[in-house]
C-alpha atoms as a PDB file:
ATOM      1  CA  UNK A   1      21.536   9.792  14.093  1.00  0.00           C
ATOM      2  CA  UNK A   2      24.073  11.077  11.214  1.00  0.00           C
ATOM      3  CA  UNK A   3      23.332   9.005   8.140  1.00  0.00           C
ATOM      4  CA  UNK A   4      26.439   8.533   5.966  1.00  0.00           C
ATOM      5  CA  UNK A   5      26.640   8.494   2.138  1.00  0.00           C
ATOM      6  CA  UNK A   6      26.482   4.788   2.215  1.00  0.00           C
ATOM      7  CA  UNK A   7      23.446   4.809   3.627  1.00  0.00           C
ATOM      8  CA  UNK A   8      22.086   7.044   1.542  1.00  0.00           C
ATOM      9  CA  UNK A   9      23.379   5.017  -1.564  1.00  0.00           C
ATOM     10  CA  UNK A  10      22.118   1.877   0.536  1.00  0.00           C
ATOM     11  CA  UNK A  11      18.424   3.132   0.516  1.00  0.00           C
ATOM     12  CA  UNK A  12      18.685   4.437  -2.860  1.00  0.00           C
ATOM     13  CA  UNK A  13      19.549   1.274  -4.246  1.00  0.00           C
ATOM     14  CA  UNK A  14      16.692  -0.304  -2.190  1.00  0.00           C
ATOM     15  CA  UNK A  15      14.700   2.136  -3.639  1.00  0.00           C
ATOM     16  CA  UNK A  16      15.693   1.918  -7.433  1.00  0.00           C
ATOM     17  CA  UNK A  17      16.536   5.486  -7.811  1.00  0.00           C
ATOM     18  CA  UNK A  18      19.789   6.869  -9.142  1.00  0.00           C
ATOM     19  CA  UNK A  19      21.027  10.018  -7.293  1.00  0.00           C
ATOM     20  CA  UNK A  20      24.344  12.198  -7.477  1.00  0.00           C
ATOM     21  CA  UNK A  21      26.989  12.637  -4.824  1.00  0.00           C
ATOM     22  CA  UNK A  22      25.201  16.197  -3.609  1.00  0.00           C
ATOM     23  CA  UNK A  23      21.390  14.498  -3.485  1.00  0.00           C
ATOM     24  CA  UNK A  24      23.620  12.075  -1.121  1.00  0.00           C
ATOM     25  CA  UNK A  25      24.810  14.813   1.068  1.00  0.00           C
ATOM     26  CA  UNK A  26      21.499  16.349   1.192  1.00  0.00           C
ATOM     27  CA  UNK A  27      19.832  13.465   1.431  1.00  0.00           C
ATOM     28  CA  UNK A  28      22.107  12.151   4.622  1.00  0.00           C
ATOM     29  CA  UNK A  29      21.771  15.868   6.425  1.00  0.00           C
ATOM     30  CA  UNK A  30      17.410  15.978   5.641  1.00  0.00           C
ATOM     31  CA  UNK A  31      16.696  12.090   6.492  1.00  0.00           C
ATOM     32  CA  UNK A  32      19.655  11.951   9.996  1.00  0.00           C
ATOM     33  CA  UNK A  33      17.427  15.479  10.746  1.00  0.00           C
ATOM     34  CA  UNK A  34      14.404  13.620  10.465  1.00  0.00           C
ATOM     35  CA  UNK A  35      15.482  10.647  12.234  1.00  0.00           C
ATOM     36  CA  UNK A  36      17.153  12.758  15.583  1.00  0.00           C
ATOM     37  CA  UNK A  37      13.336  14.160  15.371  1.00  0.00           C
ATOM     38  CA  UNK A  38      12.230  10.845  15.552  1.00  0.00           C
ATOM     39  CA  UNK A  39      14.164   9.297  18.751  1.00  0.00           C
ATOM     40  CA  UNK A  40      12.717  12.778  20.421  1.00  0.00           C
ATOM     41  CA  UNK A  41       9.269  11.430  20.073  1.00  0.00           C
ATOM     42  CA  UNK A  42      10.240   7.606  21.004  1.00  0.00           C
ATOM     43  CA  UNK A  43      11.258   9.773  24.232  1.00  0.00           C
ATOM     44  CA  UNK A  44       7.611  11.318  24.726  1.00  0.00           C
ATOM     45  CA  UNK A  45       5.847   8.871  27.474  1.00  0.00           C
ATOM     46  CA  UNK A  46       2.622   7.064  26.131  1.00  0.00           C
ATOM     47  CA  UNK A  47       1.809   4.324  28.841  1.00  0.00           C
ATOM     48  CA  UNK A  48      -1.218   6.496  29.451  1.00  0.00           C
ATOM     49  CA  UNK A  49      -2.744   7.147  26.512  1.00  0.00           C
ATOM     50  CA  UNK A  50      -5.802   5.652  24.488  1.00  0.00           C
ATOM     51  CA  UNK A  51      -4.966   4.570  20.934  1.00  0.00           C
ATOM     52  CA  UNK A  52      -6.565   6.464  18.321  1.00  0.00           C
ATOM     53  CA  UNK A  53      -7.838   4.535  15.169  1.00  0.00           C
ATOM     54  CA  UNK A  54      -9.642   7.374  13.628  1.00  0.00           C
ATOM     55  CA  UNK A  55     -10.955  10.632  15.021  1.00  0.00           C
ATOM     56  CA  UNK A  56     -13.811  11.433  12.519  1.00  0.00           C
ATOM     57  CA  UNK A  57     -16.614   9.035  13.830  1.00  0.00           C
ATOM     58  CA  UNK A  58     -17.012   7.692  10.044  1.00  0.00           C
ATOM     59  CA  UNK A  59     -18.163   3.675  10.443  1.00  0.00           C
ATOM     60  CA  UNK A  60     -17.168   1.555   7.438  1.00  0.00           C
ATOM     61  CA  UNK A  61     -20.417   0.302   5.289  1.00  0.00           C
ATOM     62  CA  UNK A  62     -20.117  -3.307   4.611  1.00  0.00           C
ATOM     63  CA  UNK A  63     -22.307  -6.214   3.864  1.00  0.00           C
ATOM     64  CA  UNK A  64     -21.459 -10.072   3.506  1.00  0.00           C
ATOM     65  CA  UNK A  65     -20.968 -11.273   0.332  1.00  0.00           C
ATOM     66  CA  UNK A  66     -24.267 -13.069  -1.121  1.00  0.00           C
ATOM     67  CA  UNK A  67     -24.908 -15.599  -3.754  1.00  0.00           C
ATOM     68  CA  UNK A  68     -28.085 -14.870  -5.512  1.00  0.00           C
ATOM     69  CA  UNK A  69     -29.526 -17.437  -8.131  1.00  0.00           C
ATOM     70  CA  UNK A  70     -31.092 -16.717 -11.371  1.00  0.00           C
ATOM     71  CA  UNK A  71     -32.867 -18.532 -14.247  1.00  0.00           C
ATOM     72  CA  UNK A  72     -30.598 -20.363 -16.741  1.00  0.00           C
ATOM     73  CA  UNK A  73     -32.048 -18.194 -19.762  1.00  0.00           C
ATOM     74  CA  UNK A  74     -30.310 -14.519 -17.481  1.00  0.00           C
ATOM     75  CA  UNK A  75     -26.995 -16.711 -16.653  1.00  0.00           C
ATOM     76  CA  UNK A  76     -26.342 -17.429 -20.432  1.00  0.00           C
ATOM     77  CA  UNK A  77     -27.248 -13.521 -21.503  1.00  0.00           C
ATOM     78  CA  UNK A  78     -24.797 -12.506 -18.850  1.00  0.00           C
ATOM     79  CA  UNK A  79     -22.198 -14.769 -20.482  1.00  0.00           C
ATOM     80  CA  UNK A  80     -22.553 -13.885 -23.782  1.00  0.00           C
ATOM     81  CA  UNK A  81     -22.342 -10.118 -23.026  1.00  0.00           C
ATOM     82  CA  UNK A  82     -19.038 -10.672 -21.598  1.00  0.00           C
ATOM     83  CA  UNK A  83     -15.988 -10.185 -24.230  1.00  0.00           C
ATOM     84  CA  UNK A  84     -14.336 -13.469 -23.041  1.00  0.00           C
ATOM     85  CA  UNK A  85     -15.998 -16.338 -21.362  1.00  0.00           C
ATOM     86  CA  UNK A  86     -15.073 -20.491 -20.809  1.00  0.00           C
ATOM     87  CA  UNK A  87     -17.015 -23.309 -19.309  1.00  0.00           C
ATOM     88  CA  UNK A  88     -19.510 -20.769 -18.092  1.00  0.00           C
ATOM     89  CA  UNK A  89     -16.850 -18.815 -15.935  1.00  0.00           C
ATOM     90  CA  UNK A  90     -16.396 -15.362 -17.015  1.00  0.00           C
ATOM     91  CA  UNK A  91     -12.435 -14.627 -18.003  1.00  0.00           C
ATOM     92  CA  UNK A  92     -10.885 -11.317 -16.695  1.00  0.00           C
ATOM     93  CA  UNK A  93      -7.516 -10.136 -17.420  1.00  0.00           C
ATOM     94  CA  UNK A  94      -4.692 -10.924 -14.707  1.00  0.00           C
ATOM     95  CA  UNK A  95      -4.532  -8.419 -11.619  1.00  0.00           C
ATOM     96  CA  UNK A  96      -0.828  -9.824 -10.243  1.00  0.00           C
ATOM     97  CA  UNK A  97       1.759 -11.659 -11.964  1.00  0.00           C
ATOM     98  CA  UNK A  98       4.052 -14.002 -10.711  1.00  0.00           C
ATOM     99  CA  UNK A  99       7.704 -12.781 -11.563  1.00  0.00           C
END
């Protein structure tokens, strides 16, 4: 597969990244390199063979999620050692934000 500079700036831009017209050339020759290598595997038959999840044996440790009451007297010293709380509900800074 020979990439072509447009590609190349086509993925960049994807990508975010600003690159000159040699990391374009280089870029095309590596990735259409990596790509030819590619459609010789797709070529490789594997009707016949087991899928492979993991080869070291490890077993992921996981318990269910339990709700465990305690006296009012704990639940209010848990609040107040949090730095922000409301209606009893402990407030934690956002993890995603909508754009």
């Amino acid at each position: 597969m020979n990439l072509t500079k447009q590609d190349i700036e086509y993925v960049a831009d994807l990508a975010r990244i600003k690159i000159n017209e040699t990391e374009k050339e280089y870029y095309a020759t590596q990735l259409s390199v990596i790509f030819d290598y590619i459609d010789q595997l797709a070529e490789v038959p594997t009707e016949n063979v087991m899928e492979t999840c993991q080869v070291t044996g490890l077993v992921d440790r996981t318990r269910d999620d339990s709700v465990e009451s305690c006296d009012e007297g704990t639940r209010l010293k848990l609040l107040q050692q949090f730095p922000e709380s409301e209606a009893h509900f402990l407030r934690v800074k956002e993890v995603f934000k909508e754009q």
